[in-house]
N, C-alpha and C. Protein backbone atom coordinates (compact mmCIF):
# COMPACT_ATOMS: atom_id res chain seq x y z
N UNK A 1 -15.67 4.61 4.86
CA UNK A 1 -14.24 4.56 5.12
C UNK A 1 -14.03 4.24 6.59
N UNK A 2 -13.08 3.49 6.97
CA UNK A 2 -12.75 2.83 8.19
C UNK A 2 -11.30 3.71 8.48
N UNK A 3 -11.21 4.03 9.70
CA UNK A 3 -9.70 4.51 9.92
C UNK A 3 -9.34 4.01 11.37
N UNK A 4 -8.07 3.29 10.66
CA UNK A 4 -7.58 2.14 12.11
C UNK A 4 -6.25 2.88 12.42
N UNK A 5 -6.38 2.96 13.43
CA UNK A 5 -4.87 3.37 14.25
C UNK A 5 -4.27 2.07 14.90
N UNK A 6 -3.16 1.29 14.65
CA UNK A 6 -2.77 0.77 15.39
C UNK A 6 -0.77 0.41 15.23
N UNK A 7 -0.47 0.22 15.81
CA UNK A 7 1.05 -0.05 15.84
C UNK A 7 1.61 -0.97 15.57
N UNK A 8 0.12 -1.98 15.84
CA UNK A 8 0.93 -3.55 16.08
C UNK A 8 0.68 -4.07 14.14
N UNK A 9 -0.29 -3.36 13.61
CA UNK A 9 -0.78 -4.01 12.32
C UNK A 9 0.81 -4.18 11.27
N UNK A 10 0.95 -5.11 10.82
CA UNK A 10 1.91 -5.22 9.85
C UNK A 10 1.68 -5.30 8.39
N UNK A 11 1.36 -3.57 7.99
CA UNK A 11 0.84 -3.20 6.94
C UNK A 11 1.61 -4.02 5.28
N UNK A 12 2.53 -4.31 5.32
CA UNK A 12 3.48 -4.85 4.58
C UNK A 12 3.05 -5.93 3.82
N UNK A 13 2.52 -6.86 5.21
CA UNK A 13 1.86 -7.99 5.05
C UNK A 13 0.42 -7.73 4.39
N UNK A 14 -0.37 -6.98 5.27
CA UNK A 14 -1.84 -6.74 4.71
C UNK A 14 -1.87 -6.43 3.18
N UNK A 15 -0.83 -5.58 3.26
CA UNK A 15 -1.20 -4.95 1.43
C UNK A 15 -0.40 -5.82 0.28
N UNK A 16 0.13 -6.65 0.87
CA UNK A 16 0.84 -7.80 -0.05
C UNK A 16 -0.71 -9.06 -0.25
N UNK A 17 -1.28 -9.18 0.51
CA UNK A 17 -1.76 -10.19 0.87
C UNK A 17 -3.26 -9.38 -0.07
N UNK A 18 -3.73 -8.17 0.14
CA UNK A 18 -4.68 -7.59 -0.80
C UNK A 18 -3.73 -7.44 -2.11
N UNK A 19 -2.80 -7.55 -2.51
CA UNK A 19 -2.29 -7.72 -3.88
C UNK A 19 -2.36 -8.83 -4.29
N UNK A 20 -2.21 -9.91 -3.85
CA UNK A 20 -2.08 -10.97 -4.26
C UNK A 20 -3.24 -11.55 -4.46
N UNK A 21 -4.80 -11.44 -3.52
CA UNK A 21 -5.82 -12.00 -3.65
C UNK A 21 -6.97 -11.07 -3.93
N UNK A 22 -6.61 -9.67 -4.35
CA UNK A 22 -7.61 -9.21 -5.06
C UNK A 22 -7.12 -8.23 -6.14
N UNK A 23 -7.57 -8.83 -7.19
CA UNK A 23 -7.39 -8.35 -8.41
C UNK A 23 -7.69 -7.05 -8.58
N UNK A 24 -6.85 -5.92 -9.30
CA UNK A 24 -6.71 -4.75 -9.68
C UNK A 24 -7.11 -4.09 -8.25
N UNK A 25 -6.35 -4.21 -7.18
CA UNK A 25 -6.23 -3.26 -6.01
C UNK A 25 -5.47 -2.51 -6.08
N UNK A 26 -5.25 -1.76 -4.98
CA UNK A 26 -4.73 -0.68 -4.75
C UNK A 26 -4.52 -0.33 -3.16
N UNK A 27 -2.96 -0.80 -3.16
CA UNK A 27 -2.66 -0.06 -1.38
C UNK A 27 -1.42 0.61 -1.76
N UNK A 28 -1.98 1.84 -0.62
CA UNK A 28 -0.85 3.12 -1.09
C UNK A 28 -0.37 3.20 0.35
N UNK A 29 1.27 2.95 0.32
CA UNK A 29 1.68 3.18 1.95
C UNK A 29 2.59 4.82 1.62
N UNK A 30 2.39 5.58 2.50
CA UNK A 30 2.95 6.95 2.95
C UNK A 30 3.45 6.91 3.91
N UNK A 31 5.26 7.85 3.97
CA UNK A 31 6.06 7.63 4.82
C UNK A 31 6.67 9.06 4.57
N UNK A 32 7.19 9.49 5.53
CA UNK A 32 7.45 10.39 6.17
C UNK A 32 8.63 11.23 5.19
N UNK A 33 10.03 10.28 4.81
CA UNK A 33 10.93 10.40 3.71
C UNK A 33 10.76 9.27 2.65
N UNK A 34 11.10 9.73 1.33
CA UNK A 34 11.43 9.02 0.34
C UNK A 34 12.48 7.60 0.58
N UNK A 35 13.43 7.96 1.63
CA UNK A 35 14.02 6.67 1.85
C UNK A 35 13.15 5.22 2.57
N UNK A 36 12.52 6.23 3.62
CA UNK A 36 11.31 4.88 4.27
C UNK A 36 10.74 4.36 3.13
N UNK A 37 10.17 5.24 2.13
CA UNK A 37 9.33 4.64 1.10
C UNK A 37 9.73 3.57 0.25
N UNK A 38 11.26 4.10 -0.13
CA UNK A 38 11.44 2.82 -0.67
C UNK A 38 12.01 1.61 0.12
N UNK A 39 12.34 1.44 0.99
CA UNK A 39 12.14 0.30 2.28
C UNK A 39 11.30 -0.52 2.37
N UNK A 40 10.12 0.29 2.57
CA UNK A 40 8.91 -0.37 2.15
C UNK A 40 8.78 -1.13 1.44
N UNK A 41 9.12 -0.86 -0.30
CA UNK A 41 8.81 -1.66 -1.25
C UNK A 41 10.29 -2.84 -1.09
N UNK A 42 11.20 -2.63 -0.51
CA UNK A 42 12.43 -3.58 -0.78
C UNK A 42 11.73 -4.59 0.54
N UNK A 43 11.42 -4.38 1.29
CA UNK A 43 10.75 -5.25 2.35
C UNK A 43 9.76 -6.23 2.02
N UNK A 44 8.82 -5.35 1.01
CA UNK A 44 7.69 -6.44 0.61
C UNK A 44 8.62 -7.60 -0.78
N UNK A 45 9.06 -6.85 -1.69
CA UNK A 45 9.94 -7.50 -2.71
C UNK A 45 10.60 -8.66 -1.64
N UNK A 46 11.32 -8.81 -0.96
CA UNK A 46 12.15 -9.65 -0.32
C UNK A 46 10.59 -10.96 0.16
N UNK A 47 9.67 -10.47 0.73
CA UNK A 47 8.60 -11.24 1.49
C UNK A 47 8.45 -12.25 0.19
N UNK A 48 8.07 -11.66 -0.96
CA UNK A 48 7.87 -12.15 -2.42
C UNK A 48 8.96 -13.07 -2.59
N UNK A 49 10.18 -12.71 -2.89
CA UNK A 49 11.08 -13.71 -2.95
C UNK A 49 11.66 -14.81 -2.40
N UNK A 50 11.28 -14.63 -0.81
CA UNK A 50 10.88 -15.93 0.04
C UNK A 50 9.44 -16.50 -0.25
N UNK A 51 8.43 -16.13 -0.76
CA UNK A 51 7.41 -16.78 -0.93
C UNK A 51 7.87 -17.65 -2.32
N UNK A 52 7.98 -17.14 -3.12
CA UNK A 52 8.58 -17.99 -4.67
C UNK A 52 9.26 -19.20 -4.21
N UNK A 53 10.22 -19.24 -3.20
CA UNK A 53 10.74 -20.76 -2.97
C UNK A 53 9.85 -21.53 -2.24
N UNK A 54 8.75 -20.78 -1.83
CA UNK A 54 8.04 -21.97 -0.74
C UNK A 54 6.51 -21.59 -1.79
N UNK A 55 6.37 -21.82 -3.12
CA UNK A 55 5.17 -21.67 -3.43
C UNK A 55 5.35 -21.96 -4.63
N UNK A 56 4.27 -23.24 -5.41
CA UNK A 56 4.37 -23.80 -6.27
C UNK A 56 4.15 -22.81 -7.81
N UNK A 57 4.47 -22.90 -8.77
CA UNK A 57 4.58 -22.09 -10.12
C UNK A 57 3.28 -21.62 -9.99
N UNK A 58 2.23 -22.37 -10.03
CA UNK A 58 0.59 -21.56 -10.13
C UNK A 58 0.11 -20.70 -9.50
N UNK A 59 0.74 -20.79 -8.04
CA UNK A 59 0.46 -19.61 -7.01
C UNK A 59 1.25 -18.88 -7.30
N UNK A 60 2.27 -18.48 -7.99
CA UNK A 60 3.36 -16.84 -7.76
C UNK A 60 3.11 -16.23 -9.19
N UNK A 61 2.08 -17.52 -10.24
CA UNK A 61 1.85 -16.46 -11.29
C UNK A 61 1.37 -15.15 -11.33
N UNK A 62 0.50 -14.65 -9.93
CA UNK A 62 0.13 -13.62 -10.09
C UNK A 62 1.28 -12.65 -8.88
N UNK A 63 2.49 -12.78 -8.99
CA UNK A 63 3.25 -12.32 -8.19
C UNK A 63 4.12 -10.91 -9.02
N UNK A 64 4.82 -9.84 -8.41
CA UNK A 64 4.81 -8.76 -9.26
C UNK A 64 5.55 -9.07 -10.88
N UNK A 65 4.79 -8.07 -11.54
CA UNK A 65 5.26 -7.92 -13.12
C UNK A 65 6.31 -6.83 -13.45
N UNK A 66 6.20 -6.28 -12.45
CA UNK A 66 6.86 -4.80 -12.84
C UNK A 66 7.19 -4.12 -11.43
N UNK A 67 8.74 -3.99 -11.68
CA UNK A 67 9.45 -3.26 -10.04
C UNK A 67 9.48 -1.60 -10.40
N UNK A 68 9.62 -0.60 -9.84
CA UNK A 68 9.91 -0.12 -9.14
C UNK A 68 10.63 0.53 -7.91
N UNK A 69 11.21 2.00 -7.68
CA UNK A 69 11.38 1.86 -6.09
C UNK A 69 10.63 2.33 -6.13
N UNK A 70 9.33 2.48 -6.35
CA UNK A 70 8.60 3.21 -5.43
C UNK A 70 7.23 2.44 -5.88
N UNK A 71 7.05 1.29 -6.68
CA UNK A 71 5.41 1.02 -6.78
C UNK A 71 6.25 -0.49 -7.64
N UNK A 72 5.10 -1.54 -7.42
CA UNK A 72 5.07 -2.99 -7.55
C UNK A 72 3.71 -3.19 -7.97
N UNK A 73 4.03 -3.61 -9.16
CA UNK A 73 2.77 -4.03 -10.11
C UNK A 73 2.77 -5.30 -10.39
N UNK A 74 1.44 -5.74 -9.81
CA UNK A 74 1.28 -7.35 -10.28
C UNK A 74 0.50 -7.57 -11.50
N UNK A 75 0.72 -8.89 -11.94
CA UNK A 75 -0.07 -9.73 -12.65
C UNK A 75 -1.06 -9.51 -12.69
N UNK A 76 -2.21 -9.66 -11.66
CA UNK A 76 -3.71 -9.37 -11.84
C UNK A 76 -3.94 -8.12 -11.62
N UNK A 77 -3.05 -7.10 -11.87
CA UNK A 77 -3.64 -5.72 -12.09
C UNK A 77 -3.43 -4.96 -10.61
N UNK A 78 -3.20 -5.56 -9.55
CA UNK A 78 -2.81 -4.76 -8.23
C UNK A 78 -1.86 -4.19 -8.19
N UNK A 79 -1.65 -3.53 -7.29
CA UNK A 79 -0.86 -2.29 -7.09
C UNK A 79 -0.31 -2.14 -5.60
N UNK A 80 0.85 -1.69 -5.40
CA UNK A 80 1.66 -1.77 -4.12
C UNK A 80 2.38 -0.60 -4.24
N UNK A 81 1.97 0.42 -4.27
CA UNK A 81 2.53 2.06 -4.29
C UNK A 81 2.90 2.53 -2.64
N UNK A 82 4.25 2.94 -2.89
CA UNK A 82 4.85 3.21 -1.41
C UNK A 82 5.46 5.36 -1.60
N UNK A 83 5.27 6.00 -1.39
CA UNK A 83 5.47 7.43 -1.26
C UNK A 83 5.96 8.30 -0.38
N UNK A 84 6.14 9.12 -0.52
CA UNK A 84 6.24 10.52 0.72
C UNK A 84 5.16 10.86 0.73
N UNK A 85 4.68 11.12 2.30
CA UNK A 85 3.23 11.71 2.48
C UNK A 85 3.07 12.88 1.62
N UNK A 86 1.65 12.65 0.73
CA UNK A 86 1.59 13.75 -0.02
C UNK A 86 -0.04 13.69 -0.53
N UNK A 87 -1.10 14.64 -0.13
CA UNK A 87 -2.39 14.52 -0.53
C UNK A 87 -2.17 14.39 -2.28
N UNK A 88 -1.20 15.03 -2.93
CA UNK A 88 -1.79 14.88 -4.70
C UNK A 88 -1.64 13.31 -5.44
N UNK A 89 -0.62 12.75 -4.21
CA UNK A 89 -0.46 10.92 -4.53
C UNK A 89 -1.43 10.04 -4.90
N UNK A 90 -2.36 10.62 -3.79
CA UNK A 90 -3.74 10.02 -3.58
C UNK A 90 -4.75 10.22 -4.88
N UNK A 91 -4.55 11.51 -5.18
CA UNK A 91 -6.22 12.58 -6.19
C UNK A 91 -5.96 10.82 -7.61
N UNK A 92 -7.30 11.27 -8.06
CA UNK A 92 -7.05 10.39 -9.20
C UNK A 92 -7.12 8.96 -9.23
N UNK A 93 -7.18 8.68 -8.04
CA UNK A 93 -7.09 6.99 -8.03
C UNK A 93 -7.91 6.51 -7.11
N UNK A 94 -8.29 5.08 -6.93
CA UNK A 94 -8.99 4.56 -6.35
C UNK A 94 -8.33 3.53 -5.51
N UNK A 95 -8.23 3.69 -4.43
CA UNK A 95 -7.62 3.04 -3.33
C UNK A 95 -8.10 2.52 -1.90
N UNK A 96 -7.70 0.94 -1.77
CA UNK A 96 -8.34 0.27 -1.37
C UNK A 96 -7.98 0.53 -0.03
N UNK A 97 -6.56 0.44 0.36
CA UNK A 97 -6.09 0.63 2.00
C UNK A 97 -4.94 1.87 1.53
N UNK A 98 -4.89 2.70 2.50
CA UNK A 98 -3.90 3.64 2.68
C UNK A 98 -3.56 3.55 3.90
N UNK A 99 -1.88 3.65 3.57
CA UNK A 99 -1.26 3.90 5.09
C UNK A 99 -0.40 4.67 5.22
N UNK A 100 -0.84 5.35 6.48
CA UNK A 100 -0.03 6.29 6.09
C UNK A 100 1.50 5.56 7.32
N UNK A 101 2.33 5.88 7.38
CA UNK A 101 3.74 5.63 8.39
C UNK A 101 4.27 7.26 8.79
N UNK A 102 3.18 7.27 9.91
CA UNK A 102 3.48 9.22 10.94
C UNK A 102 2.29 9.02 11.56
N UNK A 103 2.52 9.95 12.65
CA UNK A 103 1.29 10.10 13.54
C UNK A 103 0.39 10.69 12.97
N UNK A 104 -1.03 10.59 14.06
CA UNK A 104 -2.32 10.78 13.15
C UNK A 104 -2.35 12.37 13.68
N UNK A 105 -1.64 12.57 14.20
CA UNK A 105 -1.71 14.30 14.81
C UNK A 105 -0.73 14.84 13.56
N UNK A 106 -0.21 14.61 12.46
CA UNK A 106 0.31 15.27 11.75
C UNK A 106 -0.51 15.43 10.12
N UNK A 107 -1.60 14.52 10.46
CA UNK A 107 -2.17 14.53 8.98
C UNK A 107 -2.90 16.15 9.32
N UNK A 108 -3.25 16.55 8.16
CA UNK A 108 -4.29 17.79 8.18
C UNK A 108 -5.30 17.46 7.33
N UNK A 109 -6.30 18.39 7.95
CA UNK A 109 -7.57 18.46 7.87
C UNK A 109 -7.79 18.59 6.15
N UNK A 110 -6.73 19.54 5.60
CA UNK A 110 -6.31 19.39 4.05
C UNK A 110 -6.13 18.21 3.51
N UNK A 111 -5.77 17.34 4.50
CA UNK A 111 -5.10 15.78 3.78
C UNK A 111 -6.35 15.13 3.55
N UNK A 112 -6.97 14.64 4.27
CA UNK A 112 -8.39 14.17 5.24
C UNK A 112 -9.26 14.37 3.82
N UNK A 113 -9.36 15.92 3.64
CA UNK A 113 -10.09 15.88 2.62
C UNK A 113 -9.57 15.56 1.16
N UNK A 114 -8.93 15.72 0.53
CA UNK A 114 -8.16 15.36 -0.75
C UNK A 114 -8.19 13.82 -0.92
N UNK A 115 -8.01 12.94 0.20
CA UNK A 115 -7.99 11.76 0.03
C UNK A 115 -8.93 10.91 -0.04
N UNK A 116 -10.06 11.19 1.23
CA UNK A 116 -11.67 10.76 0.92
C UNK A 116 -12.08 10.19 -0.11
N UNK A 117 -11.79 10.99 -1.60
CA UNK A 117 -12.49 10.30 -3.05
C UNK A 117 -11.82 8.93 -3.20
N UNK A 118 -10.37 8.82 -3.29
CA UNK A 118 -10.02 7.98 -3.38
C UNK A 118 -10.67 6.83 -2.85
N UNK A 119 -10.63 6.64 -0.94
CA UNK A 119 -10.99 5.76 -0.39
C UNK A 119 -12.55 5.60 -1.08
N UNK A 120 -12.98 6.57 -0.48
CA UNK A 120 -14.74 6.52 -0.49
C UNK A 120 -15.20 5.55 -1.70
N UNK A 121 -14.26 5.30 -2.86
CA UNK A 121 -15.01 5.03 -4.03
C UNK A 121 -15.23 3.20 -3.65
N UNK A 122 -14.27 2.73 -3.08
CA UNK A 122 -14.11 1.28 -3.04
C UNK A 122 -14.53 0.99 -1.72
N UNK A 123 -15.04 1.86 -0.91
CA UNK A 123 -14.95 1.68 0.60
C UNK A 123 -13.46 1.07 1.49
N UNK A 124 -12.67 2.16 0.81
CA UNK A 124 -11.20 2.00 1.43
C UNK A 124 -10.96 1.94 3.32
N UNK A 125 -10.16 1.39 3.38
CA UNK A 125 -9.20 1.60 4.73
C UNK A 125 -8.17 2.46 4.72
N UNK A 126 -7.93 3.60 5.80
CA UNK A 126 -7.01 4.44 6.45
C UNK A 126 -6.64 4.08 7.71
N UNK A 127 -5.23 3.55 7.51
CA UNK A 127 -4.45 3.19 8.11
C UNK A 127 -3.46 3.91 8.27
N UNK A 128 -3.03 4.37 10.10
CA UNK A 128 -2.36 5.20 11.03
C UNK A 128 -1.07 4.58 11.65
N UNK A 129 -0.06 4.60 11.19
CA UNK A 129 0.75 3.67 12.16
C UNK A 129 2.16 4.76 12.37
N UNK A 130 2.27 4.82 13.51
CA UNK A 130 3.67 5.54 13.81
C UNK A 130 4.99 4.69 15.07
């Protein structure tokens, strides 16, 4: 597991871009309130809907199947799950990048561990951005 802290990364983009080119992924962004969360997903939805006019029928076939406010399911089986920080989000699944949206001084040592399986299984990314 890799854990990147940075401010400048534009997670939005990254986990759109692992949805779109790798089949049956999984990026889980965590945010602080339920309203950021779904922001999140209306932000990436909008990126999508400017991509559809500038991208021929064959490329957006694998573009989402199924909305959500709170998770965007594509075509080839990926996944774009946006939440309130919460270790039980994580249990159960296998996830490729997590991000969380809060400082890294607020995760706990409780979180840290609960989430591990997830990443560990795919050799996930934890991603810090506040």
């Amino acid at each position: 597991m890799e854990i990147i802290e940075d401010n400048e990364i534009d997670v939005n983009t990254l986990c759109l871009n692992l949805a779109l080119f790798k089949p049956y992924s999984t990026c889980m962004i965590q945010s602080s309130t339920d309203e950021d969360a779904k922001k999140v997903i209306k932000t990436i939805s909008k990126t999508i809907d400017m991509l559809k006019e500038l991208m021929d029928d064959a490329f957006y076939m694998s573009f989402p199947l199924n909305n959500t406010k709170h998770e965007l399911t594509f075509k080839n089986g990926s996944k774009i799950i946006s939440t309130i920080i919460d270790e039980n989000r994580a249990r159960g699944r296998t996830i490729d990048i997590l991000v969380i949206n809060d400082s890294v001084d607020n995760i706990s040592e409780s979180y840290m561990t609960a989430i591990l399986p997830a990443l560990s299984a795919v050799g996930g990314k934890f991603i810090v951005t506040d």
